[in-house]
Protein backbone atom coordinates (compact mmCIF):
# COMPACT_ATOMS: atom_id res chain seq x y z
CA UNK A 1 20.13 61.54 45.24
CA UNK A 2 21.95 58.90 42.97
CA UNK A 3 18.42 58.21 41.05
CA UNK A 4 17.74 62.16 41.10
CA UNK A 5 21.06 62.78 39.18
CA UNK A 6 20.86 59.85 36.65
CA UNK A 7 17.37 61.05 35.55
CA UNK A 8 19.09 64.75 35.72
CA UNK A 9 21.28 63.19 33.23
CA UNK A 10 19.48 61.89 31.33
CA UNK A 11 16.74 64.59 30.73
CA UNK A 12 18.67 66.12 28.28
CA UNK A 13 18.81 63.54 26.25
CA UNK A 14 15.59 62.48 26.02
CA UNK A 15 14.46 66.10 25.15
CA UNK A 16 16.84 65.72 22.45
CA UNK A 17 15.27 62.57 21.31
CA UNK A 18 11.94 63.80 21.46
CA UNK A 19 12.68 66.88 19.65
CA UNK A 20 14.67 64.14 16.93
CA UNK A 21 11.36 62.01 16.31
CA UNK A 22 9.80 65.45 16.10
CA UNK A 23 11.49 67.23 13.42
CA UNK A 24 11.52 63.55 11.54
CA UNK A 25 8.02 63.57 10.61
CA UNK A 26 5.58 66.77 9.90
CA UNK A 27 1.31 67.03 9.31
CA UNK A 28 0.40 68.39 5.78
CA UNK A 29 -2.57 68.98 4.12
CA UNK A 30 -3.16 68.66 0.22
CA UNK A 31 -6.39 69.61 -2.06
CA UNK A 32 -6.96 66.84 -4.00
CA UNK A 33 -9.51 65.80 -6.78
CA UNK A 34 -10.66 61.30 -6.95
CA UNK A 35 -12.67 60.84 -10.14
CA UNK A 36 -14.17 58.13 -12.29
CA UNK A 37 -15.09 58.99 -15.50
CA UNK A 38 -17.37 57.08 -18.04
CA UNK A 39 -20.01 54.34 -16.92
CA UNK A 40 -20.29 51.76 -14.79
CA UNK A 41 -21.93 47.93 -16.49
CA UNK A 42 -23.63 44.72 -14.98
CA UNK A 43 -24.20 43.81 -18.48
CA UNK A 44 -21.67 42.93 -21.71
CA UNK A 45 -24.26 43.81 -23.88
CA UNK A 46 -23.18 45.52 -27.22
CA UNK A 47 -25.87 48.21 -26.51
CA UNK A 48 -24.32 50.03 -23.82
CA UNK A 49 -21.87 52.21 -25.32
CA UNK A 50 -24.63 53.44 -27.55
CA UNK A 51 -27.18 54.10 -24.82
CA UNK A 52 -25.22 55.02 -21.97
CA UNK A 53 -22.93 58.75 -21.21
CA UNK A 54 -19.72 57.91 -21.76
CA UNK A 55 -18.71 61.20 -20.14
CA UNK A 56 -20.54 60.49 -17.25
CA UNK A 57 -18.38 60.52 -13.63
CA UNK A 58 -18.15 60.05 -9.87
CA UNK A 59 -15.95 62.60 -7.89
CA UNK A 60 -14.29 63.51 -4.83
CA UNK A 61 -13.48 66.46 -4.11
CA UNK A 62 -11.38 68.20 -0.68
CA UNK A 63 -8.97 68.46 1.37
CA UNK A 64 -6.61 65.36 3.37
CA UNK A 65 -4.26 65.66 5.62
CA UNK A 66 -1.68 62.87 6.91
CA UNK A 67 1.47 62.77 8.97
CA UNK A 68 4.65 62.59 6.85
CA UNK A 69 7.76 61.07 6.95
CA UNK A 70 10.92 63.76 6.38
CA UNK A 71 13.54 61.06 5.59
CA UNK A 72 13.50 57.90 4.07
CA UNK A 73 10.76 55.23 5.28
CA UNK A 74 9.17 52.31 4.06
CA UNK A 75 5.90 52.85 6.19
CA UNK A 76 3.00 53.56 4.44
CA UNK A 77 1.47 57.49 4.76
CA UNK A 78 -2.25 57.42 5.93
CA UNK A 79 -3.99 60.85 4.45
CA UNK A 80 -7.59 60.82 5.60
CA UNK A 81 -10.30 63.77 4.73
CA UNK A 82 -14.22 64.14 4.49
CA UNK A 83 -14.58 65.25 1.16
CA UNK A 84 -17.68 66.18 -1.35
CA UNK A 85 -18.62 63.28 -3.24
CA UNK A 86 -21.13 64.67 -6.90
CA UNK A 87 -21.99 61.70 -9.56
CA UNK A 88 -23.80 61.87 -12.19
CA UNK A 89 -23.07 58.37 -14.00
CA UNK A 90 -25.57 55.77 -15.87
CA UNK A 91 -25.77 52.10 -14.94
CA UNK A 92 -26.12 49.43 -17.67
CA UNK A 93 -28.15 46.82 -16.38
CA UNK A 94 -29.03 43.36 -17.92
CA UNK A 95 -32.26 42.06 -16.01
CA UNK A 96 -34.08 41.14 -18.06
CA UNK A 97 -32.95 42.66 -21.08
CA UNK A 98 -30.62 45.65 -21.52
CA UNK A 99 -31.71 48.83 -19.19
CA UNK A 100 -30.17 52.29 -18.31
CA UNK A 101 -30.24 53.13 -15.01
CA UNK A 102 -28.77 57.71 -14.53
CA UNK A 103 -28.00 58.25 -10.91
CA UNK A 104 -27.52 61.85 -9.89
CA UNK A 105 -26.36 62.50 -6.10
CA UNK A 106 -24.39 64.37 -3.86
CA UNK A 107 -23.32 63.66 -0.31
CA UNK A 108 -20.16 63.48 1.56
CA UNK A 109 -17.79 61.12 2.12
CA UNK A 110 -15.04 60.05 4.49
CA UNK A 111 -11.84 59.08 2.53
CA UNK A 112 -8.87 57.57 3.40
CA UNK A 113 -5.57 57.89 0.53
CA UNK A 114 -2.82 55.54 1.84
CA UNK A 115 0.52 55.63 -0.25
CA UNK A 116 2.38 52.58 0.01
CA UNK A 117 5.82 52.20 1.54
CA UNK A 118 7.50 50.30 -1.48
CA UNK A 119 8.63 52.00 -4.19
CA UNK A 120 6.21 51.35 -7.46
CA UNK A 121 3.50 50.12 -5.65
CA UNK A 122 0.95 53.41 -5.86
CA UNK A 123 -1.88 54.20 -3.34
CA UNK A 124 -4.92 52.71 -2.17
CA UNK A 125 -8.41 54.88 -1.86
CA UNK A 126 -11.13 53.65 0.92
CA UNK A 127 -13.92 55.52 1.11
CA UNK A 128 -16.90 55.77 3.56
CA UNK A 129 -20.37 57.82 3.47
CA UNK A 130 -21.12 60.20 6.11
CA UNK A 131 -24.50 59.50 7.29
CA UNK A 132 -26.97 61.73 6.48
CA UNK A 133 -25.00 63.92 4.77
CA UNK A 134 -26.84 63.22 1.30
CA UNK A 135 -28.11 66.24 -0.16
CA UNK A 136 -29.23 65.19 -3.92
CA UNK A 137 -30.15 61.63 -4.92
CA UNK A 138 -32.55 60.90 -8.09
CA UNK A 139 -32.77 58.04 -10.25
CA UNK A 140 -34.15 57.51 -13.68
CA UNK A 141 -34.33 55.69 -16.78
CA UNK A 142 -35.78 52.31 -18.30
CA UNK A 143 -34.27 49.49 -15.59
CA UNK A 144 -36.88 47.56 -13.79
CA UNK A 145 -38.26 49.55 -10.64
CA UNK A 146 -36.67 47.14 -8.14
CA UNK A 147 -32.58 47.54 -9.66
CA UNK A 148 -33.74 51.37 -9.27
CA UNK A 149 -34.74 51.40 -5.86
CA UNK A 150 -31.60 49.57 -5.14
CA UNK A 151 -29.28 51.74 -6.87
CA UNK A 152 -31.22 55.01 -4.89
CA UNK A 153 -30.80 52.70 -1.58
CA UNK A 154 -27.24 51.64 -1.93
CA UNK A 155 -26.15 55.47 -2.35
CA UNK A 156 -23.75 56.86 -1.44
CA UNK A 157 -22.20 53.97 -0.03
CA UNK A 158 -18.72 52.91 -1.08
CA UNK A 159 -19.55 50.12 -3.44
CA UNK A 160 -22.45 52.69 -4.90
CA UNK A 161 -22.17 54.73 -8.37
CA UNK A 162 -18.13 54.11 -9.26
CA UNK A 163 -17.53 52.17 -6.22
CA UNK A 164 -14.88 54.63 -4.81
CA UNK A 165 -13.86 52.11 -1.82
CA UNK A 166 -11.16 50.31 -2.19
CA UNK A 167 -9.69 51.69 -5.42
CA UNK A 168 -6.08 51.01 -6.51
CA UNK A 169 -4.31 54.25 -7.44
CA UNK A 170 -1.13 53.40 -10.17
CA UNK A 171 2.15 55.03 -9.55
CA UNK A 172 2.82 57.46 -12.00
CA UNK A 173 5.97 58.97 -13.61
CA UNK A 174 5.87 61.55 -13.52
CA UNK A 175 4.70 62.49 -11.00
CA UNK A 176 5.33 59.64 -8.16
CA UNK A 177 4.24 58.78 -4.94
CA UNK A 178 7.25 57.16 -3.99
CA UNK A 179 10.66 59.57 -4.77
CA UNK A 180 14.59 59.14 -3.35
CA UNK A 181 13.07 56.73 -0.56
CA UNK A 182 10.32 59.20 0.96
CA UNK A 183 6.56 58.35 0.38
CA UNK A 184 3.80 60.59 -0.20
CA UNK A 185 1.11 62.96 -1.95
CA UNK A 186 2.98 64.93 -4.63
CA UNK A 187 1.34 67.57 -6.36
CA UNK A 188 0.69 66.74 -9.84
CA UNK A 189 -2.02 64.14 -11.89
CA UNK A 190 -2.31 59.95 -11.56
CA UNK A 191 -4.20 59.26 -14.07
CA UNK A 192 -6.01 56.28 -14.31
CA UNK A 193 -4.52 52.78 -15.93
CA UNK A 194 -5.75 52.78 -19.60
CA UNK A 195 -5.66 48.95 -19.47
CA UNK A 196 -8.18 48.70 -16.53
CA UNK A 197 -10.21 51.99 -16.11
CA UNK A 198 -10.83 52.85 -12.76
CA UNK A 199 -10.38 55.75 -10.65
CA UNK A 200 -7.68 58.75 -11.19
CA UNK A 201 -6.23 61.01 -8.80
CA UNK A 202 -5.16 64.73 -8.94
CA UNK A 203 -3.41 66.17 -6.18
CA UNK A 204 -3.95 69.96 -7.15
CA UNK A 205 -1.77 72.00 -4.44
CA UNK A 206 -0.66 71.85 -0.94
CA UNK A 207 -2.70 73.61 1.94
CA UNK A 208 -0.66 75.89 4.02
């Protein structure tokens, strides 16, 4: 009887504790928009920029979700999502002379968008293909027929077209990832750093 009434005691409070942790942290979903606009280069040659599509890009498109924090926290927030992945960017290739390589696909990819738990430090983008899910792949232009094949073979793996995996996303301000000690997706556009072009994000809306 002793043991029965300390864990009757007790029972309330560990509802109370579980319901705590509970209403600490909540799962939200967010549409969200990864691209990389211009070109991607194996080769400093002076001809690119004339030769290649500057406007070219490689996008991801879809929806994440993640578990939140509702207070301060200096844990990262893991948002993970399969989303639509559509390029349509030229290579510059140097072997063995200047060469264009245009890859057009689409496929799908599985993406992960962690925000770091220290303030300033941004987000990090890894990004996976889902196997078989390629549904347009073609690649042209004046590159040797071996760098072709490889850049049809390689996609739409993560180091393929703008190499989405393992991208660095900048904090911005505004918006910011990181605001009165709470980290997360905020709606609003990260643009990429001008000093290092990479990959920028846009975090159009939160899903209900």
């Amino acid at each position: 009887m002793p043991r029965l009434r300390a864990w009757w005691l007790l029972g309330p409070a560990l509802i109370g504790l579980v319901a705590f942790t509970a209403s600490r942290a909540g799962i939200r979903s967010y549409e969200v928009q990864l691209a990389f606009v211009g070109h991607s280069s194996l080769s400093s040659s002076d001809e690119c920029p004339a030769r290649v599509n500057e406007q070219g890009y490689d996008s991801l498109t879809g929806t994440v979700k993640g578990l939140e924090p509702d207070g301060k926290s200096d844990d990262e927030v893991l948002y993970q999502g399969v989303l639509r992945r559509t390029t349509r960017l030229d290579y510059c290739g140097n072997v063995p002379k200047p060469c264009i390589g245009r890859l057009v696909g689409e496929a799908q990819m599985t993406v992960e968008i962690r925000v770091d738990g220290e303030e300033g430090r941004g987000a990090r983008m890894n990004a996976k293909a889902v196997m078989g899910s390629v549904k347009t792949l073609r690649v042209e232009g004046d590159c040797p027929a071996a760098a072709m094949e490889e850049f049809r073979k390689e996609y739409p793996g993560g180091t393929s077209g703008a190499s989405p995996d393992g991208q660095d996303i900048p904090e911005s301000d505004p918006p910011r990832f990181f605001v009165a000690g709470v980290p997360r997706l905020r709606v609003g556009y990260f643009p990429t750093d001008k000093d290092h072009p990479s990959w920028s994000l846009r975090v159009v809306r939160a899903v209900p």
